[in-house]
N, C-alpha and C. Protein backbone atom coordinates (compact mmCIF):
# COMPACT_ATOMS: atom_id res chain seq x y z
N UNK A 1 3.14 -22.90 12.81
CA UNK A 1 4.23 -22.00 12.48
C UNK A 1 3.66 -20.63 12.12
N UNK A 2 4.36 -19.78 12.81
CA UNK A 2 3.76 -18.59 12.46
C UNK A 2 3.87 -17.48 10.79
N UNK A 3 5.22 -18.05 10.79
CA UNK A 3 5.38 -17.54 9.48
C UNK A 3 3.75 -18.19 7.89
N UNK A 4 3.83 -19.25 8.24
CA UNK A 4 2.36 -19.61 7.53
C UNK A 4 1.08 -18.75 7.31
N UNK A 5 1.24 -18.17 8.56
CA UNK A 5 -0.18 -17.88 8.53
C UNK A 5 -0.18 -16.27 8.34
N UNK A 6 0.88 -16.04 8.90
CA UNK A 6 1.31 -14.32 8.57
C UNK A 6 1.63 -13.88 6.80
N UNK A 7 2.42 -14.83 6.52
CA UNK A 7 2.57 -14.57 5.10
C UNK A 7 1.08 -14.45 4.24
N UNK A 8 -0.31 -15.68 4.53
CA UNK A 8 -1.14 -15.71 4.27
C UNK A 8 -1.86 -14.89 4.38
N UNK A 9 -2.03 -14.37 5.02
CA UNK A 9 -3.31 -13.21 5.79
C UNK A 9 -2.92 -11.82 5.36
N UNK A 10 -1.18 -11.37 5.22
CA UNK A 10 -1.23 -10.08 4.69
C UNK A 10 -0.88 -10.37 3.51
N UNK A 11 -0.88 -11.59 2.49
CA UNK A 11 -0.85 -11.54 0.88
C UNK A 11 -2.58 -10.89 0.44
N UNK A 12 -3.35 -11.81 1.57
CA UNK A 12 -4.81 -11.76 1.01
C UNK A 12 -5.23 -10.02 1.78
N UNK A 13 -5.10 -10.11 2.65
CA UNK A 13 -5.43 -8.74 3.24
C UNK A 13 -4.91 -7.10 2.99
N UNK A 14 -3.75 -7.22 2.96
CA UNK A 14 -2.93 -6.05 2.44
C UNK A 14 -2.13 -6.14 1.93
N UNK A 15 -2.30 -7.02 0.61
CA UNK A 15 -1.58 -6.90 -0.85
C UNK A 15 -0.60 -7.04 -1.04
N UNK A 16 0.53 -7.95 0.13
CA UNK A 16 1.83 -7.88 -0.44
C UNK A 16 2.27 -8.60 -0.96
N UNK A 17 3.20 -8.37 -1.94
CA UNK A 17 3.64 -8.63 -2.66
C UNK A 17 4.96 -8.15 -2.78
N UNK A 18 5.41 -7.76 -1.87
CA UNK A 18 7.77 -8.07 -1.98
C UNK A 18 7.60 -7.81 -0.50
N UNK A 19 9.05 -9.11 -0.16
CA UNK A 19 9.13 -9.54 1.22
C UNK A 19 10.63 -9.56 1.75
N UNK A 20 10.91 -9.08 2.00
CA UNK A 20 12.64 -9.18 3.16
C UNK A 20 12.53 -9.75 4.38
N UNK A 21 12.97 -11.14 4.60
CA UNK A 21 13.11 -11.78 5.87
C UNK A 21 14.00 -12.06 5.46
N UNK A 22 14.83 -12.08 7.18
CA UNK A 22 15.98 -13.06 7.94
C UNK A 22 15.06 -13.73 8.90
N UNK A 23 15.76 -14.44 9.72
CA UNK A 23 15.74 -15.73 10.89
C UNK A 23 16.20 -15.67 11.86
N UNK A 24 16.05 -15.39 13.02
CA UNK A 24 16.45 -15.78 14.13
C UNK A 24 17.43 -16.41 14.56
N UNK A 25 19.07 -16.24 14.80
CA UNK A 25 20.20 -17.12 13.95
C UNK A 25 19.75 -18.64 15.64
N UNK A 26 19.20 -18.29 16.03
CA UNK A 26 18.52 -19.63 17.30
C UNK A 26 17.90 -20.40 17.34
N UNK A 27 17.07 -19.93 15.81
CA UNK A 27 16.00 -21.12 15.31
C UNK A 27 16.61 -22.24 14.45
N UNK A 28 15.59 -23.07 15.02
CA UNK A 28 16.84 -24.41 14.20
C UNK A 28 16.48 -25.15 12.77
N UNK A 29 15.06 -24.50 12.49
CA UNK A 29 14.76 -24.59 11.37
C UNK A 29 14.65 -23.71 10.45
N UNK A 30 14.99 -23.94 9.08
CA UNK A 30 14.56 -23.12 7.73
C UNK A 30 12.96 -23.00 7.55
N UNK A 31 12.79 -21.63 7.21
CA UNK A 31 11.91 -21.11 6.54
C UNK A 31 11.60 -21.83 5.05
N UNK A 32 12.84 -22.28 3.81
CA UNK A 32 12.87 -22.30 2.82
C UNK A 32 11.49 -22.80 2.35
N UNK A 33 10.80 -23.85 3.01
CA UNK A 33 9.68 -24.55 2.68
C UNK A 33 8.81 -23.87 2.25
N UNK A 34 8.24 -22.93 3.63
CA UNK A 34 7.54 -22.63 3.66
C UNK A 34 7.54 -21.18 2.44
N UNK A 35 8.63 -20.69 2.73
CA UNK A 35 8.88 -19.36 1.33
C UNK A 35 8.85 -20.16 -0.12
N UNK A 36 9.15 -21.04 -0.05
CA UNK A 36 9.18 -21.81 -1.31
C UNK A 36 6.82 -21.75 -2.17
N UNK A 37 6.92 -21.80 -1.23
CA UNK A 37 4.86 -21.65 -1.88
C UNK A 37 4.64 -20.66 -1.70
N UNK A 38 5.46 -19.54 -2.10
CA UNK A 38 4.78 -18.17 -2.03
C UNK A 38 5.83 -17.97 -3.52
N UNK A 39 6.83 -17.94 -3.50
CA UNK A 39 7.68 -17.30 -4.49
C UNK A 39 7.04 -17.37 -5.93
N UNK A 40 6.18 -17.67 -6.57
CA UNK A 40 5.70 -17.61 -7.55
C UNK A 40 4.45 -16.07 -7.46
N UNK A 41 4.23 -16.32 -6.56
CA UNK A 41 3.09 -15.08 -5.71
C UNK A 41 3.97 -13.52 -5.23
N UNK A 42 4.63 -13.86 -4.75
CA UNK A 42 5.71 -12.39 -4.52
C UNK A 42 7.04 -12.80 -4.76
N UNK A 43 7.72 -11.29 -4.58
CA UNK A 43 9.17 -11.66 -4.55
C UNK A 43 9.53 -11.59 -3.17
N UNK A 44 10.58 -12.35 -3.20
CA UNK A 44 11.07 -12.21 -1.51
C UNK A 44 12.45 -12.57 -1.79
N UNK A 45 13.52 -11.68 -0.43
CA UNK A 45 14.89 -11.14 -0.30
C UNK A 45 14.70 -12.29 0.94
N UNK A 46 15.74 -13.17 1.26
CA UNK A 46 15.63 -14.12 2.26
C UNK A 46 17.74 -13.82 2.90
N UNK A 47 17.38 -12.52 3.35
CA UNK A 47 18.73 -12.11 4.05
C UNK A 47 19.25 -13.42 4.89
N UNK A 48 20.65 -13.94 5.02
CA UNK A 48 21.65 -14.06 5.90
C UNK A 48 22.05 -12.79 6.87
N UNK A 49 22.94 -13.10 8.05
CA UNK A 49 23.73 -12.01 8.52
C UNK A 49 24.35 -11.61 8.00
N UNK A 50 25.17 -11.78 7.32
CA UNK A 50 26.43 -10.97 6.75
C UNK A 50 25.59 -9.84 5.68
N UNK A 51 24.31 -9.82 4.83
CA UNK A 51 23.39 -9.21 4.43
C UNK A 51 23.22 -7.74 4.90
N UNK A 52 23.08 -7.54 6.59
CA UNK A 52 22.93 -6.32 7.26
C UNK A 52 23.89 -6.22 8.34
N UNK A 53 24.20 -7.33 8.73
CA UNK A 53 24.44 -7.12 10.49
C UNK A 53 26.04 -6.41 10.17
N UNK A 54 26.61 -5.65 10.98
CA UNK A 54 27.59 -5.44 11.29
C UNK A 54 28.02 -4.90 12.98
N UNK A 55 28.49 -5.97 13.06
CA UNK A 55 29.04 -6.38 15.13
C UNK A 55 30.47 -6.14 15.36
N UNK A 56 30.46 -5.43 16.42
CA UNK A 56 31.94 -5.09 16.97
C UNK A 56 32.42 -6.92 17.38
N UNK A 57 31.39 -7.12 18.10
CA UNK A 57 32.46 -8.92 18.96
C UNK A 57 32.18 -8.62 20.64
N UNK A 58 32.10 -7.41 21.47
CA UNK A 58 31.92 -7.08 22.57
C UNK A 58 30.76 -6.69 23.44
N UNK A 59 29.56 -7.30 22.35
CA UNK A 59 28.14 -7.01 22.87
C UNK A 59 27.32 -8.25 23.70
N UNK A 60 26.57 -7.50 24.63
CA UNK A 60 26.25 -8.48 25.51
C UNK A 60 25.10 -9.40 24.22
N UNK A 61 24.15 -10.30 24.78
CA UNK A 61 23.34 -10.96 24.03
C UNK A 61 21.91 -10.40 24.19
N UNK A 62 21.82 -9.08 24.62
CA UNK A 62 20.78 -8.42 24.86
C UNK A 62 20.97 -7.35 23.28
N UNK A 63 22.24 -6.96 23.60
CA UNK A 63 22.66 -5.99 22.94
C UNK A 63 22.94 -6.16 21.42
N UNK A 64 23.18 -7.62 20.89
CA UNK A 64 23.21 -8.16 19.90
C UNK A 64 21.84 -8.33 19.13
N UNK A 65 20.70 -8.58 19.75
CA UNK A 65 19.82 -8.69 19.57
C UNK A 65 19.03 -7.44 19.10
N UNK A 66 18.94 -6.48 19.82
CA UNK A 66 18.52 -5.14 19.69
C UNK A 66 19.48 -4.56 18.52
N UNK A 67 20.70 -4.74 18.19
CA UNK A 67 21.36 -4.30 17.19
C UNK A 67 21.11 -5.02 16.14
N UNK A 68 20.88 -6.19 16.10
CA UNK A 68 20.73 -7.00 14.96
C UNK A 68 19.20 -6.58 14.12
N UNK A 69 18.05 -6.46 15.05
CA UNK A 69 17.07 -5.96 14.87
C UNK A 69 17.18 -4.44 14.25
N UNK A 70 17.84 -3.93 14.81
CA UNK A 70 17.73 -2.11 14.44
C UNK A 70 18.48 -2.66 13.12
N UNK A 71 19.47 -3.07 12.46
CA UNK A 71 20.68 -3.09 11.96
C UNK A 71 19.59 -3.36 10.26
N UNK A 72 18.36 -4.86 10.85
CA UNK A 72 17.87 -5.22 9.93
C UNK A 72 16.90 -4.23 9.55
N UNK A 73 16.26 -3.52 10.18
CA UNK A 73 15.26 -2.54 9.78
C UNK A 73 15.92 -1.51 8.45
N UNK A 74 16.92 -0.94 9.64
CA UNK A 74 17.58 0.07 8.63
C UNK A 74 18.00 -0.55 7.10
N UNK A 75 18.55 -1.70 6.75
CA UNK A 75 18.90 -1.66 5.38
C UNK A 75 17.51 -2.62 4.88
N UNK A 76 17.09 -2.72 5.18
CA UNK A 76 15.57 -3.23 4.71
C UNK A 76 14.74 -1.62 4.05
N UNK A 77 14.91 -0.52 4.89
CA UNK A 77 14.46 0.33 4.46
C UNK A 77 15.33 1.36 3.46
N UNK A 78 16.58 1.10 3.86
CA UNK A 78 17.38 1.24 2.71
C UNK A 78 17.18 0.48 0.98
N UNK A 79 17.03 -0.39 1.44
CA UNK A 79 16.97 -1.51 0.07
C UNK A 79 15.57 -1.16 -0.40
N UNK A 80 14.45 -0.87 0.14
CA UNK A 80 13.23 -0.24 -0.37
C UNK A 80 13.06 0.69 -0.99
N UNK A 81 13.84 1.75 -0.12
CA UNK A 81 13.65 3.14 -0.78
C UNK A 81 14.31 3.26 -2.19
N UNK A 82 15.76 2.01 -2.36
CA UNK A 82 16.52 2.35 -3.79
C UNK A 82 15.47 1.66 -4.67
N UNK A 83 14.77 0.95 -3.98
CA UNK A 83 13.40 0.07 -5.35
C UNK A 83 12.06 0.69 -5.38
N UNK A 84 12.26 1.94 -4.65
CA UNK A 84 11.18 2.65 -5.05
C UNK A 84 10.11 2.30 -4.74
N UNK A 85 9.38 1.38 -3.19
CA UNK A 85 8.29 1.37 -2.80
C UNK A 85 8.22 1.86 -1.83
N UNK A 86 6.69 2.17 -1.93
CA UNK A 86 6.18 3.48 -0.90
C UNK A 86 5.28 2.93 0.04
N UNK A 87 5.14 2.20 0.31
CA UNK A 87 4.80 1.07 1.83
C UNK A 87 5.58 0.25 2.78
N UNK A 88 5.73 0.01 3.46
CA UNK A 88 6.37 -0.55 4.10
C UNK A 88 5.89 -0.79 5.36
N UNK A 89 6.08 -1.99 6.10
CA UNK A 89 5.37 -2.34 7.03
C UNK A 89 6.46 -3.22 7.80
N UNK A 90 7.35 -2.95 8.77
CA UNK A 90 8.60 -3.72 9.33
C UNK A 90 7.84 -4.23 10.95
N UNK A 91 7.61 -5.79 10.73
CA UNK A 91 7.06 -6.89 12.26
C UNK A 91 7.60 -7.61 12.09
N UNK A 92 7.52 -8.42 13.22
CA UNK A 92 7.67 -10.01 13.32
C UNK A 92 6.84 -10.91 13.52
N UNK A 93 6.79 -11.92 12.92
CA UNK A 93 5.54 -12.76 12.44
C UNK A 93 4.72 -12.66 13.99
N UNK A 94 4.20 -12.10 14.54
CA UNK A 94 3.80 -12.35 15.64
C UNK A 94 2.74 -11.21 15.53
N UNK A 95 2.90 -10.11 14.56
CA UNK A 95 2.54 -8.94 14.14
C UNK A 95 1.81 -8.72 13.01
N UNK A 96 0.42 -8.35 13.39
CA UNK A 96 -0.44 -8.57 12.42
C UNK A 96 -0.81 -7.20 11.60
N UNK A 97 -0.97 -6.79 10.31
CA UNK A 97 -2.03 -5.31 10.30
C UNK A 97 -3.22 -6.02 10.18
N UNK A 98 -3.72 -4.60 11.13
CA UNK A 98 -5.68 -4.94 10.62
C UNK A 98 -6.15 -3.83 10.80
């Protein structure tokens, strides 16, 4: 699982410590587990849709996707800037810094 090893590598590597994920509404499993052995270590925001997304109903499934994505960035960086941190780093577990 990728989320495992991503969470791991930038706690130890580049210091983080507060986390905002959603899920893929296609994936058929929860994260909770795995966020569950970190939460003592950082804080983390574990968004639903209703959280950011806001959808007309008339978008293709290309278009949902790309909006859902843009939709989550923006109040992720919204919700940062009102808590006052000055890093930020927006991937998907697939996305490493080094």
């Amino acid at each position: 699982h990728f989320l495992i090893e991503w969470i791991a590598y930038h706690y130890f590597v580049v210091d983080l410590r507060y986390l905002i994920i959603t899920r893929d509404p296609r994936c058929r499993t929860s994260p909770d587990h795995i966020l569950d052995r970190w939460r003592d270590k950082l804080t983390i925001e574990y968004w639903n849709d209703s959280s950011f997304l806001k959808m007309e109903g008339n978008e293709t499934s290309l278009e949902i996707h790309r909006a859902r994505q843009a939709q989550f960035n923006i109040e992720c960086l919204r919700t940062l800037k009102r808590k006052n941190k000055s890093w930020v780093f927006l991937s998907d577990t697939d996305e490493f810094v080094t």
